[in-house]
N, C-alpha and C. Protein backbone atom coordinates (compact mmCIF):
# COMPACT_ATOMS: atom_id res chain seq x y z
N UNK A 1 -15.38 5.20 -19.68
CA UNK A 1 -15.56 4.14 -18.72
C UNK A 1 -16.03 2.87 -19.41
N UNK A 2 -16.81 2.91 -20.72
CA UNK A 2 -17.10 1.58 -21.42
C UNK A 2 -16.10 1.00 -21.65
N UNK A 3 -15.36 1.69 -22.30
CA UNK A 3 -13.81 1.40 -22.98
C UNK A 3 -13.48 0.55 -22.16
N UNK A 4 -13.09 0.97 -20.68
CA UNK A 4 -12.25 0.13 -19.70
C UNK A 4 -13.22 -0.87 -19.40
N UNK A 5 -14.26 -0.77 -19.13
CA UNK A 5 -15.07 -1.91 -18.76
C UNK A 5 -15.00 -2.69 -19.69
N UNK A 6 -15.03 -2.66 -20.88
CA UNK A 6 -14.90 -3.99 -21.82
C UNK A 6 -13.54 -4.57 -21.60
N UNK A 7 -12.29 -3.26 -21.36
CA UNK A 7 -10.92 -3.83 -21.57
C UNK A 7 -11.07 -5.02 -20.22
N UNK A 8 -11.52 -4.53 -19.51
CA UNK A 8 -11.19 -5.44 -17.82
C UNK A 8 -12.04 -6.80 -18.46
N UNK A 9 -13.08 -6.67 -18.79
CA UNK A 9 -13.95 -8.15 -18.89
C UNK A 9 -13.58 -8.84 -20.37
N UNK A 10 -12.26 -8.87 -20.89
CA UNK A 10 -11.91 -9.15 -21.91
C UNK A 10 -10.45 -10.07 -21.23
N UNK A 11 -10.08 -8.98 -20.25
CA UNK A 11 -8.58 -9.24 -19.75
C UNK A 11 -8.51 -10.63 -19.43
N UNK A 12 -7.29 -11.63 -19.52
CA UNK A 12 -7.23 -12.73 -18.69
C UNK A 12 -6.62 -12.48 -17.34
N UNK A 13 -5.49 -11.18 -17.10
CA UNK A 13 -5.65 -10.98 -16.10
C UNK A 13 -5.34 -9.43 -15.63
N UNK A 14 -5.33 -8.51 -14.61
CA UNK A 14 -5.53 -7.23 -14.43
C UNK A 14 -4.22 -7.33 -13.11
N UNK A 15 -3.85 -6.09 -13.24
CA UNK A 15 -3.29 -6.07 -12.45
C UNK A 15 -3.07 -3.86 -12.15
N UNK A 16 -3.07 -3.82 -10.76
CA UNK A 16 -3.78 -2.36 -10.30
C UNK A 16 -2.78 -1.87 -9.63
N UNK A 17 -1.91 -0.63 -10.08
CA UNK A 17 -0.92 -0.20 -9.03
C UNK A 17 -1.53 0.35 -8.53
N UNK A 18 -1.79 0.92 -7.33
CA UNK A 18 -2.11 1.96 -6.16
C UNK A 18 -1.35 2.75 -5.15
N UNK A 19 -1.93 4.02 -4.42
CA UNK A 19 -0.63 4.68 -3.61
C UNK A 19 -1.24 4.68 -2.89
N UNK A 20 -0.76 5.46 -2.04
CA UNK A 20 -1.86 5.70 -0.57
C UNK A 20 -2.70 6.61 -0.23
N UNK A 21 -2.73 7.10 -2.15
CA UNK A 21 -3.86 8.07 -2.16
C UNK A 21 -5.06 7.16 -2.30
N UNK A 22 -5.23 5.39 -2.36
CA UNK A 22 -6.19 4.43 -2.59
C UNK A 22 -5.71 3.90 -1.23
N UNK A 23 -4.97 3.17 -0.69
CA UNK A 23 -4.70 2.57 0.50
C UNK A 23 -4.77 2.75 1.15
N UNK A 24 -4.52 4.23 2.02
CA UNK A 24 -4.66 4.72 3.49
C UNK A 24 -6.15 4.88 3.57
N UNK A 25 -7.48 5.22 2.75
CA UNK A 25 -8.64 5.82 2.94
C UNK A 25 -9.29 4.00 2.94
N UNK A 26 -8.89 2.88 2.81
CA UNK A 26 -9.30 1.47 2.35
C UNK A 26 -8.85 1.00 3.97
N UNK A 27 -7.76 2.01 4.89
CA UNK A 27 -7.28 1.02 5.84
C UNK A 27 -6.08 0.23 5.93
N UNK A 28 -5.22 0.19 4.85
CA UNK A 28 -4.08 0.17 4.54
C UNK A 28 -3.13 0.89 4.98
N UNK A 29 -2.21 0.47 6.24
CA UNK A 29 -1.16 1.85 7.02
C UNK A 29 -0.77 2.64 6.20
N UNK A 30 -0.04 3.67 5.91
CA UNK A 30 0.73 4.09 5.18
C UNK A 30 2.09 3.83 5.94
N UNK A 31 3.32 4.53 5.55
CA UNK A 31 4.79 4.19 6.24
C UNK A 31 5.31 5.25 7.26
N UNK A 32 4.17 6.51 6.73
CA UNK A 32 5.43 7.65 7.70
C UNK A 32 4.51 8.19 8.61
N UNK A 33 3.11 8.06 8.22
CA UNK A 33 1.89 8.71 9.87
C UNK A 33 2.38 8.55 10.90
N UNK A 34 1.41 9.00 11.77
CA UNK A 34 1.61 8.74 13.39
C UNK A 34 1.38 7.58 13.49
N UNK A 35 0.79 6.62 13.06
CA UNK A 35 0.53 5.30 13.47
C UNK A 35 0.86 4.20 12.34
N UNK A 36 1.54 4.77 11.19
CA UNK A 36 2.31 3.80 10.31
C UNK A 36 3.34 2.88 10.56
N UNK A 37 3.52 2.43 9.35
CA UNK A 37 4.87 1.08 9.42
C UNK A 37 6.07 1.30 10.09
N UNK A 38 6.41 2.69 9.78
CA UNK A 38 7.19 3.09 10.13
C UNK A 38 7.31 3.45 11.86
N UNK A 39 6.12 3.70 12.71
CA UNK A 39 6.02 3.82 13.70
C UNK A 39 6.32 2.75 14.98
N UNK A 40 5.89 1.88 14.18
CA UNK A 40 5.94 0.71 14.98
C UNK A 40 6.90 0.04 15.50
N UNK A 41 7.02 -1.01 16.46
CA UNK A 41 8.49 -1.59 16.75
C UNK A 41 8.19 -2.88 16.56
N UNK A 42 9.06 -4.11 16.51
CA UNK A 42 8.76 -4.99 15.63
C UNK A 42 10.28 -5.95 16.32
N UNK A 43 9.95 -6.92 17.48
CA UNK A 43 10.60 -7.36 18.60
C UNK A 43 11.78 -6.12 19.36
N UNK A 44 10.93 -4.80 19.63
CA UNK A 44 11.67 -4.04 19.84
C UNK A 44 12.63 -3.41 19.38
N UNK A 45 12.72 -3.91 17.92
CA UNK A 45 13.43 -2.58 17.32
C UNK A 45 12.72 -2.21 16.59
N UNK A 46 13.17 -0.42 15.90
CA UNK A 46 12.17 0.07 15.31
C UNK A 46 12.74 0.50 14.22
N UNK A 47 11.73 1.09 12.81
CA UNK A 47 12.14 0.46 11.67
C UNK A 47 13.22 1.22 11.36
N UNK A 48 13.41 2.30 11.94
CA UNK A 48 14.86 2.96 11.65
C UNK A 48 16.16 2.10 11.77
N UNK A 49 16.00 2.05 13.97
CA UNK A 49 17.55 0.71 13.56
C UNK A 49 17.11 -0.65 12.98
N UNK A 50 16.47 -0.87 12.31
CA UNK A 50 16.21 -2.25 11.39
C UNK A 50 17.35 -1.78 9.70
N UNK A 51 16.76 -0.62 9.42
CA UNK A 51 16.78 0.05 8.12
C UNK A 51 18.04 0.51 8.38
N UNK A 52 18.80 0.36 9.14
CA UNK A 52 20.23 1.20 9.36
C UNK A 52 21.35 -0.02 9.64
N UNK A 53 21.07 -0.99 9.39
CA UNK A 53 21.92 -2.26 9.16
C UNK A 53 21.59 -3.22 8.48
């Protein structure tokens, strides 16, 4: 953990991939839950027929 801590406060800049093994527990939807991106409708269509044309 020193290691990285020096690497980060050395960095000019950082950059952090994450999944939604970090995002969903932060509050971040995920896409396929019951109440994800994917759930939603979005001026009434939903993301399937969006994603299907």
């Amino acid at each position: 953990m020193n290691a990285i801590s020096k690497a980060l406060q050395k960095a000019r800049r950082v950059v952090f991939f994450g999944g939604a093994g970090v995002s969903v527990p932060s509050g971040i939807p995920d896409f396929r839950g019951e109440n994800g991106l994917y759930a939603r409708e979005y001026d009434g269509l939903t993301a399937e027929m969006l994603l299907s044309h």
